[in-house]
C-alpha atoms as a PDB file:
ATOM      1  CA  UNK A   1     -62.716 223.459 201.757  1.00  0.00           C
ATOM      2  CA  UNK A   2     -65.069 222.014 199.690  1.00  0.00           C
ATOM      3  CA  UNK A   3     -65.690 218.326 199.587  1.00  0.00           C
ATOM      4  CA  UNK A   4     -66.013 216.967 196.049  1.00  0.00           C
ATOM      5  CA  UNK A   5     -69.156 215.309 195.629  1.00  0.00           C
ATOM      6  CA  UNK A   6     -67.846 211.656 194.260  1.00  0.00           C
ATOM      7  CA  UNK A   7     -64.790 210.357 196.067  1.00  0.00           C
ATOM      8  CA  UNK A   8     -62.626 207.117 195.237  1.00  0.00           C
ATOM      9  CA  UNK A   9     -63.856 204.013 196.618  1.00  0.00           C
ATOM     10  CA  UNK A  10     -61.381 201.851 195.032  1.00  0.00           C
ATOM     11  CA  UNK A  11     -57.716 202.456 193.516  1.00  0.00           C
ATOM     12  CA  UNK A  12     -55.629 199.968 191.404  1.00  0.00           C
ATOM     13  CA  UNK A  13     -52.768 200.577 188.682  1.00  0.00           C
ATOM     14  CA  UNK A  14     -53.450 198.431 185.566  1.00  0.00           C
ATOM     15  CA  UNK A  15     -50.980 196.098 183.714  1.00  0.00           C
ATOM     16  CA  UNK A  16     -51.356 198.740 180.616  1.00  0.00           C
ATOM     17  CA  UNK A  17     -49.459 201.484 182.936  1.00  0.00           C
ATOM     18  CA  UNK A  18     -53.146 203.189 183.940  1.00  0.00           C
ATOM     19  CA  UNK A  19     -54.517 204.405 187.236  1.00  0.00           C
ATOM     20  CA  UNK A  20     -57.724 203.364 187.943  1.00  0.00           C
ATOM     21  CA  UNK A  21     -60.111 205.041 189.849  1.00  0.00           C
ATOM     22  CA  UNK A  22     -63.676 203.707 190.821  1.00  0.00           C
ATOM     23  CA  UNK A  23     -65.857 206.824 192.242  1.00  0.00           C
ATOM     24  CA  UNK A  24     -68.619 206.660 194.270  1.00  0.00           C
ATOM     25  CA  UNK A  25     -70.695 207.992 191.293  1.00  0.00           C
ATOM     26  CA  UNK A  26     -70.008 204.959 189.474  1.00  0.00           C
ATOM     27  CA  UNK A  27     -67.464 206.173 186.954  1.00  0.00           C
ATOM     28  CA  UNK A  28     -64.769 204.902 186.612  1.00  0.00           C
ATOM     29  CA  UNK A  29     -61.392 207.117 185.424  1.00  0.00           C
ATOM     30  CA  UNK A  30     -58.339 205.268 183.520  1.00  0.00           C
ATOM     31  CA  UNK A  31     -56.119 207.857 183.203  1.00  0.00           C
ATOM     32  CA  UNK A  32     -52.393 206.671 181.839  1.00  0.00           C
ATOM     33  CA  UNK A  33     -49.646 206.989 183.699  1.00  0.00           C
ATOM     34  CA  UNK A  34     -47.924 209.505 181.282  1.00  0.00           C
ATOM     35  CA  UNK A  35     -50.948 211.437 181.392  1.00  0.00           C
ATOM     36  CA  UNK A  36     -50.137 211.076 185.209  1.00  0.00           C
ATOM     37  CA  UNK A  37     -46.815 212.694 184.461  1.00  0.00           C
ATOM     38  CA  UNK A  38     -47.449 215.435 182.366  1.00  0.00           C
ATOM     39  CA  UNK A  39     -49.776 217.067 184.570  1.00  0.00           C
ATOM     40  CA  UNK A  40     -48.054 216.974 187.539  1.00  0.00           C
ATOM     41  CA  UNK A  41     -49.086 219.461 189.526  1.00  0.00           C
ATOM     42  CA  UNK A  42     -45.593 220.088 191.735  1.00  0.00           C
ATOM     43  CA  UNK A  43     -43.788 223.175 191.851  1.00  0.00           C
ATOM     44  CA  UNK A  44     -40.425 221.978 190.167  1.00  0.00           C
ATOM     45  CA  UNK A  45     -42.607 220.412 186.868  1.00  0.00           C
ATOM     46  CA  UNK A  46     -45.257 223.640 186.890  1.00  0.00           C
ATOM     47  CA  UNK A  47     -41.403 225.853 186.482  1.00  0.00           C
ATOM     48  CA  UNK A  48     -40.327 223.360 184.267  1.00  0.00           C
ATOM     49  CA  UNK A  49     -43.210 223.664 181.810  1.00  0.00           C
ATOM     50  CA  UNK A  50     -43.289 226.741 181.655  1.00  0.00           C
ATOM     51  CA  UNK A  51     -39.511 227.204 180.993  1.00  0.00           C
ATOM     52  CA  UNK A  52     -38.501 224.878 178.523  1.00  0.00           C
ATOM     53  CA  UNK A  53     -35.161 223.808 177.417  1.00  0.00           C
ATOM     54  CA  UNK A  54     -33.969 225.598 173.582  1.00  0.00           C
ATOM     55  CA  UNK A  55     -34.744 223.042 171.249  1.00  0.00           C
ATOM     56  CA  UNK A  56     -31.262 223.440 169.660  1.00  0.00           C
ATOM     57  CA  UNK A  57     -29.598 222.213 172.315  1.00  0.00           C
ATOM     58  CA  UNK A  58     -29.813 218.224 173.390  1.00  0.00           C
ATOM     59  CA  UNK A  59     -32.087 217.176 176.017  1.00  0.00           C
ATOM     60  CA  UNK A  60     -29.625 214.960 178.975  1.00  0.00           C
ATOM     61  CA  UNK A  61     -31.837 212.426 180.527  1.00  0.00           C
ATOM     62  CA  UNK A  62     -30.879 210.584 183.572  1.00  0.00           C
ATOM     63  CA  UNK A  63     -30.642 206.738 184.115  1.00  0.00           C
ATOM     64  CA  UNK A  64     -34.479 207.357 185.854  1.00  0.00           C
ATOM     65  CA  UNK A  65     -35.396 209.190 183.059  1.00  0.00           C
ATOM     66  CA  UNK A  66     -34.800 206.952 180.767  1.00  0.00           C
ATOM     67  CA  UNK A  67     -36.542 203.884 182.107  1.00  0.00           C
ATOM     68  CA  UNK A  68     -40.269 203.383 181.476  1.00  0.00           C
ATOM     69  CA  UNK A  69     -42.335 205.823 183.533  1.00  0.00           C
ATOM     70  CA  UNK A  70     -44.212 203.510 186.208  1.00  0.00           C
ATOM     71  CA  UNK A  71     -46.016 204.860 189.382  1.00  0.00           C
ATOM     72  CA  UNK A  72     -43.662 203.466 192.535  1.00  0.00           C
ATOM     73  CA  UNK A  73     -45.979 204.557 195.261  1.00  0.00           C
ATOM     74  CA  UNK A  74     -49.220 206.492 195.942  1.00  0.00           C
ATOM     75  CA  UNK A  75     -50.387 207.447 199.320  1.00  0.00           C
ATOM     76  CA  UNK A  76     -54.037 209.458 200.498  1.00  0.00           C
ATOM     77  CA  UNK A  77     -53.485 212.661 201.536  1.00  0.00           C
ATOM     78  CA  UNK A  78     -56.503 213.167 203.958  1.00  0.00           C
ATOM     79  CA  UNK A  79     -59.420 212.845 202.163  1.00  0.00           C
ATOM     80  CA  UNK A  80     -59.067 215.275 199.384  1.00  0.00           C
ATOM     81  CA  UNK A  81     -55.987 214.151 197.486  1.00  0.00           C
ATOM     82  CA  UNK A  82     -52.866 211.771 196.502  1.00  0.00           C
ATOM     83  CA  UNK A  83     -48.959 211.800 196.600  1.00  0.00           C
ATOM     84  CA  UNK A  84     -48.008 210.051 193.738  1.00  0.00           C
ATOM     85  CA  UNK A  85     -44.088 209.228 193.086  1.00  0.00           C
ATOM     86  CA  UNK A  86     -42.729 208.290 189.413  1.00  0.00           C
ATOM     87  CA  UNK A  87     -40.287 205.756 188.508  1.00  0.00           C
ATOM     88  CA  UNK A  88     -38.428 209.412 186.558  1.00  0.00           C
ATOM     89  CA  UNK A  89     -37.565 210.916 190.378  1.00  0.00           C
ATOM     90  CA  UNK A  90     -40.573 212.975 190.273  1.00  0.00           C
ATOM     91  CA  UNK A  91     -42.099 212.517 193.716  1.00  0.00           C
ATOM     92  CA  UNK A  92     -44.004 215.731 195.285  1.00  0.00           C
ATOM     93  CA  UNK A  93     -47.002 215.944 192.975  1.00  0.00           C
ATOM     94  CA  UNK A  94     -50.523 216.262 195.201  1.00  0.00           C
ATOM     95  CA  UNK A  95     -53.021 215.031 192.829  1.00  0.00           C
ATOM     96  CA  UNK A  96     -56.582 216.763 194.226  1.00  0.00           C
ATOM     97  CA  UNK A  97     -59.331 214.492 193.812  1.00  0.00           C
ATOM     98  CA  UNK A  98     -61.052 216.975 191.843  1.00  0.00           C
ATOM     99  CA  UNK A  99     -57.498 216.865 188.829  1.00  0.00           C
ATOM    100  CA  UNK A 100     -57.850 213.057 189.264  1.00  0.00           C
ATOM    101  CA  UNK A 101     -61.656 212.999 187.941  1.00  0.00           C
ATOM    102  CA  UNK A 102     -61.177 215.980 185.422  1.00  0.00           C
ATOM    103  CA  UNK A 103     -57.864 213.951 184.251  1.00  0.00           C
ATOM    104  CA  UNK A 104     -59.926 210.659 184.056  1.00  0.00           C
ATOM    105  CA  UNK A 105     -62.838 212.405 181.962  1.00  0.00           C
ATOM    106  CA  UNK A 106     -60.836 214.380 179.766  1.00  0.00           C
ATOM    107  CA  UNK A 107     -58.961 210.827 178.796  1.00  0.00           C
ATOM    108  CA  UNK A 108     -62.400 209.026 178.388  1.00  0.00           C
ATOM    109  CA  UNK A 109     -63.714 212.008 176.293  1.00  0.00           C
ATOM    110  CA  UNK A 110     -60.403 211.746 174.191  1.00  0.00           C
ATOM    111  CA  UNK A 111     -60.333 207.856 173.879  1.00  0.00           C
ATOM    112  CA  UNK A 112     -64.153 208.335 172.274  1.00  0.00           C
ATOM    113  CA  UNK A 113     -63.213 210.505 169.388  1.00  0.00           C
ATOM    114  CA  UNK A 114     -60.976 207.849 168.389  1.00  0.00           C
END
């Protein structure tokens, strides 16, 4: 396996519901917790995108669902990625290093066009 060539060297989650990342390159990666979320990278939410629910019918949320989406708990996977576990249930997502920093640079390259 390849080692990516900047790693974390320090982790927080902001009071504006963002992960930061510092890297050892110096950048630094705010990536929102939604963000987060929506690119999931579990099994059960890869099926889920690409099945979605008829838009005729009514979505049913649960209790979970319907709270604000926070990150509950986030734990190193060796040295190449993160478990992350949402406040919606959502709890088996392995976030590679290498998703974390393309997730962080495609929201910095995003948040510059603005």
């Amino acid at each position: 396996m390849n080692q990516p060539t900047a790693y974390p060297t320090g982790i927080n989650l902001s009071d504006d519901q963002r992960l930061i990342i510092h890297w050892s390159d110096d950048a630094i990666s705010q990536i929102p917790f939604k963000v987060l979320r929506d690119n999931c990278p579990c099994a059960h939410c890869r099926v889920a995108a690409l099945d979605p629910q008829p838009v005729d019918l009514l979505p049913v949320i649960s209790a979970a669902e319907a709270r604000p989406l926070i990150v509950e708990n986030m734990k190193p996977l060796g040295n190449y990625a993160y478990n992350i576990a949402f406040s919606d249930g959502c709890d088996a997502g392995i976030y590679k290093l290498e998703l974390l920093r393309q997730l962080g640079d495609a929201v910095a390259e995003a948040e510059s066009q603005m």
